[in-house]
N, C-alpha and C. Protein backbone atom coordinates (compact mmCIF):
# COMPACT_ATOMS: atom_id res chain seq x y z
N UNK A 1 99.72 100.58 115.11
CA UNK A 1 99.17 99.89 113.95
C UNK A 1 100.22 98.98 113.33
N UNK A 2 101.98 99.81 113.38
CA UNK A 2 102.47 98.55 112.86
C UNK A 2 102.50 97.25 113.36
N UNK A 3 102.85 97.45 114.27
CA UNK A 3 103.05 96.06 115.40
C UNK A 3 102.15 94.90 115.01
N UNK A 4 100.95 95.72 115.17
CA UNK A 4 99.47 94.77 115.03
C UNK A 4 99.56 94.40 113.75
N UNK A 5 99.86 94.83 112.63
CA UNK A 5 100.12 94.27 111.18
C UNK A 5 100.96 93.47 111.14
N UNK A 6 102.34 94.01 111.67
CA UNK A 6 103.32 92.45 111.76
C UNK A 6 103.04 91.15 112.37
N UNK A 7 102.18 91.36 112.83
CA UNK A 7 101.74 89.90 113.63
C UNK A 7 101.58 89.11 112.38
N UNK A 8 101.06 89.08 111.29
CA UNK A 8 100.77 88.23 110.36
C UNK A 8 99.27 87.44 111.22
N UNK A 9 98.96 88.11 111.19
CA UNK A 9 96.79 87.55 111.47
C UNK A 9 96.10 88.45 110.32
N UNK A 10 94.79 87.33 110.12
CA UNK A 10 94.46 88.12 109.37
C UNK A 10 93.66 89.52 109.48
N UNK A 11 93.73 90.83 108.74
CA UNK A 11 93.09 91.85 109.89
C UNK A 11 92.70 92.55 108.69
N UNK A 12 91.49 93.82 108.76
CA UNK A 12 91.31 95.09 108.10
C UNK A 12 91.46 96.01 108.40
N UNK A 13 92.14 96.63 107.42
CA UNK A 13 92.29 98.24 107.58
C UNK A 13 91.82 99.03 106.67
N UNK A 14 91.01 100.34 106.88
CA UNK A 14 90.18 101.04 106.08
C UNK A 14 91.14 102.44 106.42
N UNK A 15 91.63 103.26 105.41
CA UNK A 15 92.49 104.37 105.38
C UNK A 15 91.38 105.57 104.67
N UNK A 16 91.42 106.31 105.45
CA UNK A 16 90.55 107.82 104.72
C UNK A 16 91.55 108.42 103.93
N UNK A 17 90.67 108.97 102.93
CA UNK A 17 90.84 109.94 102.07
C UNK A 17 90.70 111.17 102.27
N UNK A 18 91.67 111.76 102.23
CA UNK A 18 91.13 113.74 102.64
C UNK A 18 91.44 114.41 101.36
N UNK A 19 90.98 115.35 101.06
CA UNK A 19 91.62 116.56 100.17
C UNK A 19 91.02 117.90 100.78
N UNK A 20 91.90 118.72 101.15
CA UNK A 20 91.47 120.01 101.39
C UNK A 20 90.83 119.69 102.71
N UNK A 21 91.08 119.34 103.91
CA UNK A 21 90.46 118.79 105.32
C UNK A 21 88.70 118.50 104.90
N UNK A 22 88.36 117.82 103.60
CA UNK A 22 87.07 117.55 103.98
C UNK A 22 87.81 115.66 103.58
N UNK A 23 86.58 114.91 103.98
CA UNK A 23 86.50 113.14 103.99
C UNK A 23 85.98 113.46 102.53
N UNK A 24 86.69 112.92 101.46
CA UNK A 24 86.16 112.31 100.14
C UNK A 24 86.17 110.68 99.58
N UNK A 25 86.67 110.14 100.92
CA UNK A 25 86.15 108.74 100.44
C UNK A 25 87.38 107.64 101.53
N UNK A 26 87.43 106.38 100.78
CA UNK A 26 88.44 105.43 101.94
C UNK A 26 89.00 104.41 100.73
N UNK A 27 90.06 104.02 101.40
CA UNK A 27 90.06 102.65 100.67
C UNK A 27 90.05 101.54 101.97
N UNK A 28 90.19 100.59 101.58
CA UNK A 28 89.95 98.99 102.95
C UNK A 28 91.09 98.19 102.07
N UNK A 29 91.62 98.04 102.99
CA UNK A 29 92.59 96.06 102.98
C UNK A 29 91.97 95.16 104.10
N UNK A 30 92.30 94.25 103.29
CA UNK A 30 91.99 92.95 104.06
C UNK A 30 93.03 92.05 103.97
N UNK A 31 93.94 91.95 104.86
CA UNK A 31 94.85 90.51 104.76
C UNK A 31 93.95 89.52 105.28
N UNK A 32 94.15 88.20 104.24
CA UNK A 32 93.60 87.27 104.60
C UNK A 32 94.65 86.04 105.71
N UNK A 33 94.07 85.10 105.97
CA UNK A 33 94.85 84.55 106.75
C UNK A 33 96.51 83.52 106.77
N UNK A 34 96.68 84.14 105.20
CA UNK A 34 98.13 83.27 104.85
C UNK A 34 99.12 84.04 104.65
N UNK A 35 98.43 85.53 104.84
CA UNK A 35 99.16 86.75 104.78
C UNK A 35 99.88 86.92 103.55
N UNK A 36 99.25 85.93 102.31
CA UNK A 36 100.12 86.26 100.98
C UNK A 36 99.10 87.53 99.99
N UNK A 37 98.37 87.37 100.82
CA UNK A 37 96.81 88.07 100.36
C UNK A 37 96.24 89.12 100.59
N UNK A 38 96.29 90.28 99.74
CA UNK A 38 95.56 91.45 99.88
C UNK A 38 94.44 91.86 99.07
N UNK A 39 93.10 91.74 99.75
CA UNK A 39 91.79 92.68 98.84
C UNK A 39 92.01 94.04 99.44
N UNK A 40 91.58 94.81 97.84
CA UNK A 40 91.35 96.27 98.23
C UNK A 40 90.27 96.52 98.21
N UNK A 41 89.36 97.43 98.88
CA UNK A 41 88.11 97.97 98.20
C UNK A 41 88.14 99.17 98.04
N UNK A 42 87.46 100.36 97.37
CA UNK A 42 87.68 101.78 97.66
C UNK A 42 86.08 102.44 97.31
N UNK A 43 85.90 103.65 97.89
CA UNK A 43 84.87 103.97 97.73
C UNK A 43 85.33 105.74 97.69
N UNK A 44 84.61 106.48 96.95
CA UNK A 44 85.17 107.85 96.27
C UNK A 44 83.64 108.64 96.10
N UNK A 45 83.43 110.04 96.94
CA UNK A 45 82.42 110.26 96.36
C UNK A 45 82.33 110.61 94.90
N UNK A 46 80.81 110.76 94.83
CA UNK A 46 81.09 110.87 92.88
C UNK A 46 81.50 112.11 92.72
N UNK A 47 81.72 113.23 93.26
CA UNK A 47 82.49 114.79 92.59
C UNK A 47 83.64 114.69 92.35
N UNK A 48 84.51 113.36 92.98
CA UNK A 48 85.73 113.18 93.21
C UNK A 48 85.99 112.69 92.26
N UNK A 49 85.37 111.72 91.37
CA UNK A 49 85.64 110.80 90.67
C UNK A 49 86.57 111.47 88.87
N UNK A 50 87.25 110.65 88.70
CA UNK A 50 88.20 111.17 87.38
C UNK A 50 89.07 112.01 87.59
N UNK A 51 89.75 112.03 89.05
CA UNK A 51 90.72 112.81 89.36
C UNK A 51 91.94 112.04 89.79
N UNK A 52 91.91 110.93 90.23
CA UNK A 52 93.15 110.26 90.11
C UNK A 52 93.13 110.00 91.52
N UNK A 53 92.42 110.72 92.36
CA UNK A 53 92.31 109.96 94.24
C UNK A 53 92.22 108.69 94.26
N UNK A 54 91.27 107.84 94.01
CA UNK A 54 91.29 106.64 94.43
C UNK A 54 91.91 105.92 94.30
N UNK A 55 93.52 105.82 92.94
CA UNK A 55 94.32 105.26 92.54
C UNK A 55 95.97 105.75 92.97
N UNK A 56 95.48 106.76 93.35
CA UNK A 56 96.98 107.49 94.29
C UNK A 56 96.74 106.97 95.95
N UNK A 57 95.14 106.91 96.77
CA UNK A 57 95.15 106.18 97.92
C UNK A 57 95.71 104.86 97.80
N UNK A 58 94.70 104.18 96.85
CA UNK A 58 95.34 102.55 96.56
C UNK A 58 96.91 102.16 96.35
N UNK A 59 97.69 103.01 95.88
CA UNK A 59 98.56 103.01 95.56
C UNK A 59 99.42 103.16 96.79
N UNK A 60 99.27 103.72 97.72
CA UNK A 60 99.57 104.25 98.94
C UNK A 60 99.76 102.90 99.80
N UNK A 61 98.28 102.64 99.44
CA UNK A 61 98.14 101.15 100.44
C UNK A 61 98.80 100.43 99.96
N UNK A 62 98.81 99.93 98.91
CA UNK A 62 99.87 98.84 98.07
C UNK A 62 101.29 98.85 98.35
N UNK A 63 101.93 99.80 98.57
CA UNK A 63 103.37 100.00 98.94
C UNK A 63 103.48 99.90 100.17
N UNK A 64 102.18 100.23 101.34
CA UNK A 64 102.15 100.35 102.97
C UNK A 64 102.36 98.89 103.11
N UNK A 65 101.42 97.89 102.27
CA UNK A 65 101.10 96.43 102.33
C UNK A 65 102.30 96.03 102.29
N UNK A 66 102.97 96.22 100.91
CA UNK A 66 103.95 95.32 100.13
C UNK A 66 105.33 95.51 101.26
N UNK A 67 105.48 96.37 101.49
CA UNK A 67 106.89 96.98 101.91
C UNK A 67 106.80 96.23 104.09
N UNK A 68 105.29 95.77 104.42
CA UNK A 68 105.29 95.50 105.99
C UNK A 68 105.15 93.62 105.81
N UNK A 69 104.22 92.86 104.58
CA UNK A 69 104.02 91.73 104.87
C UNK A 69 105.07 91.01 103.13
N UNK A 70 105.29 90.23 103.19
CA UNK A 70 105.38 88.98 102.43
C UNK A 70 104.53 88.89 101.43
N UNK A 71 103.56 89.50 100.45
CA UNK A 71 102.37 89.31 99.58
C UNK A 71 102.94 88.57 98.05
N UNK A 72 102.14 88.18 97.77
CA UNK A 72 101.81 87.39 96.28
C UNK A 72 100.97 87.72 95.35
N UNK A 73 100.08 88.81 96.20
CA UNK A 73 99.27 89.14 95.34
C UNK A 73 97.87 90.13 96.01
N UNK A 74 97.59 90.93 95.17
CA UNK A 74 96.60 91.60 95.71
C UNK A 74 95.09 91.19 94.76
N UNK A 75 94.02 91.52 95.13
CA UNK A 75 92.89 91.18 94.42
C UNK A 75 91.79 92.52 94.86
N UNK A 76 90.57 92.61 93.96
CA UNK A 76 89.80 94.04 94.31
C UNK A 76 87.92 93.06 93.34
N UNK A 77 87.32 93.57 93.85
CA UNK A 77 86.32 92.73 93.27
C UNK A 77 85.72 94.67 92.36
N UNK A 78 84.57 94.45 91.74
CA UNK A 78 83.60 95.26 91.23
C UNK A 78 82.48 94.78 90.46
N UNK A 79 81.21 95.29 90.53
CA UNK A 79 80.28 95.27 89.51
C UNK A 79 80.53 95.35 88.19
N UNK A 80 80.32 94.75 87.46
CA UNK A 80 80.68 94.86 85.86
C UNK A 80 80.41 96.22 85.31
N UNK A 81 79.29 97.22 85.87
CA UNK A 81 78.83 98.20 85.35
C UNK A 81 79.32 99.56 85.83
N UNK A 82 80.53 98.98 87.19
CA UNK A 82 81.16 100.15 87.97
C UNK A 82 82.32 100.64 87.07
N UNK A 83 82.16 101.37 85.81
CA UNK A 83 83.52 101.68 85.58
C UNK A 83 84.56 102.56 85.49
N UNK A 84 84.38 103.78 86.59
CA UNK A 84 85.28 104.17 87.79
C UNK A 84 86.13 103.45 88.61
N UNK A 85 85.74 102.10 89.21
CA UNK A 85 86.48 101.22 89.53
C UNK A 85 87.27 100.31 88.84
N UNK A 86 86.64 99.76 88.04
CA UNK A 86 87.52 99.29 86.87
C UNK A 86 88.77 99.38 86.07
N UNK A 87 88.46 101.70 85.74
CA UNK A 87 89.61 101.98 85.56
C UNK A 87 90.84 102.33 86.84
N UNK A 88 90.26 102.50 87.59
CA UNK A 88 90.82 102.36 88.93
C UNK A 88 92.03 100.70 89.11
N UNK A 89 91.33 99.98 89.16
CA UNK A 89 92.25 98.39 89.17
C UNK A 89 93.18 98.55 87.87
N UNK A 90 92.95 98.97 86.47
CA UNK A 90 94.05 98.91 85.59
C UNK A 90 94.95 99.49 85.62
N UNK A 91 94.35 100.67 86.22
CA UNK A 91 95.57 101.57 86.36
C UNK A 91 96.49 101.48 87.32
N UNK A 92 96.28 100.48 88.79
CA UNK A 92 97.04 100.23 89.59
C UNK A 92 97.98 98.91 88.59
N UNK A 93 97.51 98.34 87.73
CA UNK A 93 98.12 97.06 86.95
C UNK A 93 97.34 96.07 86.92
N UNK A 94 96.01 96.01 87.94
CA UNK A 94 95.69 94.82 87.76
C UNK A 94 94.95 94.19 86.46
N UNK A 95 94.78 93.00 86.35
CA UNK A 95 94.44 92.06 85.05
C UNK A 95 92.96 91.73 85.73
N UNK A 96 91.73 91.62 85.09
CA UNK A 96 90.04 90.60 85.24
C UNK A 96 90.78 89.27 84.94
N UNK A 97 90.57 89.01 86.09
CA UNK A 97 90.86 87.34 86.25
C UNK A 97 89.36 86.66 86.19
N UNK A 98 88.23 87.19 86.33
CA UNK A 98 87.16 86.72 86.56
C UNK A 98 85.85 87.48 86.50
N UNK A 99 85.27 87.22 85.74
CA UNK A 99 83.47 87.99 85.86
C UNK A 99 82.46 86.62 86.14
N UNK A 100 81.87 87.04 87.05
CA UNK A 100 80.84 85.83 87.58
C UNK A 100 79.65 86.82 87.56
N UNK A 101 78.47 85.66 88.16
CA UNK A 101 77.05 86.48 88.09
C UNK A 101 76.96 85.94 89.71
N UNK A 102 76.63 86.60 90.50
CA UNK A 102 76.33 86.73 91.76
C UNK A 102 76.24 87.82 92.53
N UNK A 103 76.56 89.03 92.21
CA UNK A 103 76.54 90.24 93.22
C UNK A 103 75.37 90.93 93.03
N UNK A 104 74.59 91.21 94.34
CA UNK A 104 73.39 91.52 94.77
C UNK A 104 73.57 93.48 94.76
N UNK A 105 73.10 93.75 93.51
CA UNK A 105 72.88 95.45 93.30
C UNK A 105 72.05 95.85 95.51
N UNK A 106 72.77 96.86 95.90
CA UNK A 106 72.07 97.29 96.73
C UNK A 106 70.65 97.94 96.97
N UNK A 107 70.41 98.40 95.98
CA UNK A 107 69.41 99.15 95.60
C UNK A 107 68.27 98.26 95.22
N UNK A 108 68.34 97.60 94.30
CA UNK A 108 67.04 96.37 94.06
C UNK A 108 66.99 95.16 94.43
N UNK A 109 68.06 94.73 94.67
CA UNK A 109 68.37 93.23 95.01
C UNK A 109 68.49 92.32 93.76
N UNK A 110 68.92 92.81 92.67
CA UNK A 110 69.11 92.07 91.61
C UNK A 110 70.36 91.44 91.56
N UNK A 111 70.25 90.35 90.92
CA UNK A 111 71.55 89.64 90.75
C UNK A 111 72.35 90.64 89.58
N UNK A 112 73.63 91.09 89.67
CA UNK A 112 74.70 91.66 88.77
C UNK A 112 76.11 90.87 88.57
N UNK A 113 76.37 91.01 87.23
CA UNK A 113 78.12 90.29 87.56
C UNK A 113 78.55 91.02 88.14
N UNK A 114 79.87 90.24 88.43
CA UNK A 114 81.18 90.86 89.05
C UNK A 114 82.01 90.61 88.68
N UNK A 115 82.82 91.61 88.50
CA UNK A 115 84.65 91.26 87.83
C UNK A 115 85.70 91.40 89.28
N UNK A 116 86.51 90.42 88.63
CA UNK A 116 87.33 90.10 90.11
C UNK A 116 88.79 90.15 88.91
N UNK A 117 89.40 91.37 88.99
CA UNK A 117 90.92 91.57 89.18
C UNK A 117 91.75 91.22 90.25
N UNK A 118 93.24 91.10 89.19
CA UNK A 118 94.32 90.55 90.33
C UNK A 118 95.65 91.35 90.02
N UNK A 119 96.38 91.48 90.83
CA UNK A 119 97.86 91.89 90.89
C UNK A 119 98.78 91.09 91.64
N UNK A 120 100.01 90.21 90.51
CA UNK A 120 100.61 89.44 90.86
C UNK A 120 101.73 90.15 91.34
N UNK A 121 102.24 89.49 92.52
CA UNK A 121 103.73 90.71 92.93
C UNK A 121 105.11 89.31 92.22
């Protein structure tokens, strides 16, 4: 896996979450193709949630990222109404650089905002 990361292409990687040998969730990177660029995404089941996993994985990744490529900056998108994730991005540091209206709820197909945080390195 390192090798293939040092290449500097752009690539994803999705890292599981364990506690206690069961799967409680993942986070995802995405280097984009200038390699200054990292999105996170994370997903946590909800029993898990308010325990500090998804921000100790992310955190994980952030130092795996920072410490193998060159970055400038990381970014994480969310629903305006997700706010598990939300506190999740502040607590890694990041700042809402942006709330737009475009993200399609899965469930109904409604249009929802989205907040788009950033972390400057």
């Amino acid at each position: 896996m390192d090798a293939e990361w040092k290449k500097g292409q752009p690539c994803f990687y999705e890292f599981a979450i364990w506690r206690q040998n069961r799967y409680i969730g993942a986070v995802s990177l995405y280097m984009d193709e200038t390699g200054t660029t990292g999105e996170l995404g994370w997903i946590l089941h909800p029993q898990y949630h308010g325990h500090g996993y998804a921000t100790e994985a992310a955190q994980a990744v952030m130092a795996f990222a920072m410490k193998t490529r060159p970055l400038a900056r990381f970014i994480a998108h969310c629903d305006s109404e997700n706010f598990p994730s939300t506190r999740v991005m502040e607590k890694l540091g990041m700042t809402r650089t942006a709330c737009e209206k475009g993200r399609k709820n899965r469930s109904s197909e409604e249009e929802r905002w989205e907040y788009t945080y950033e972390y400057r390195l």
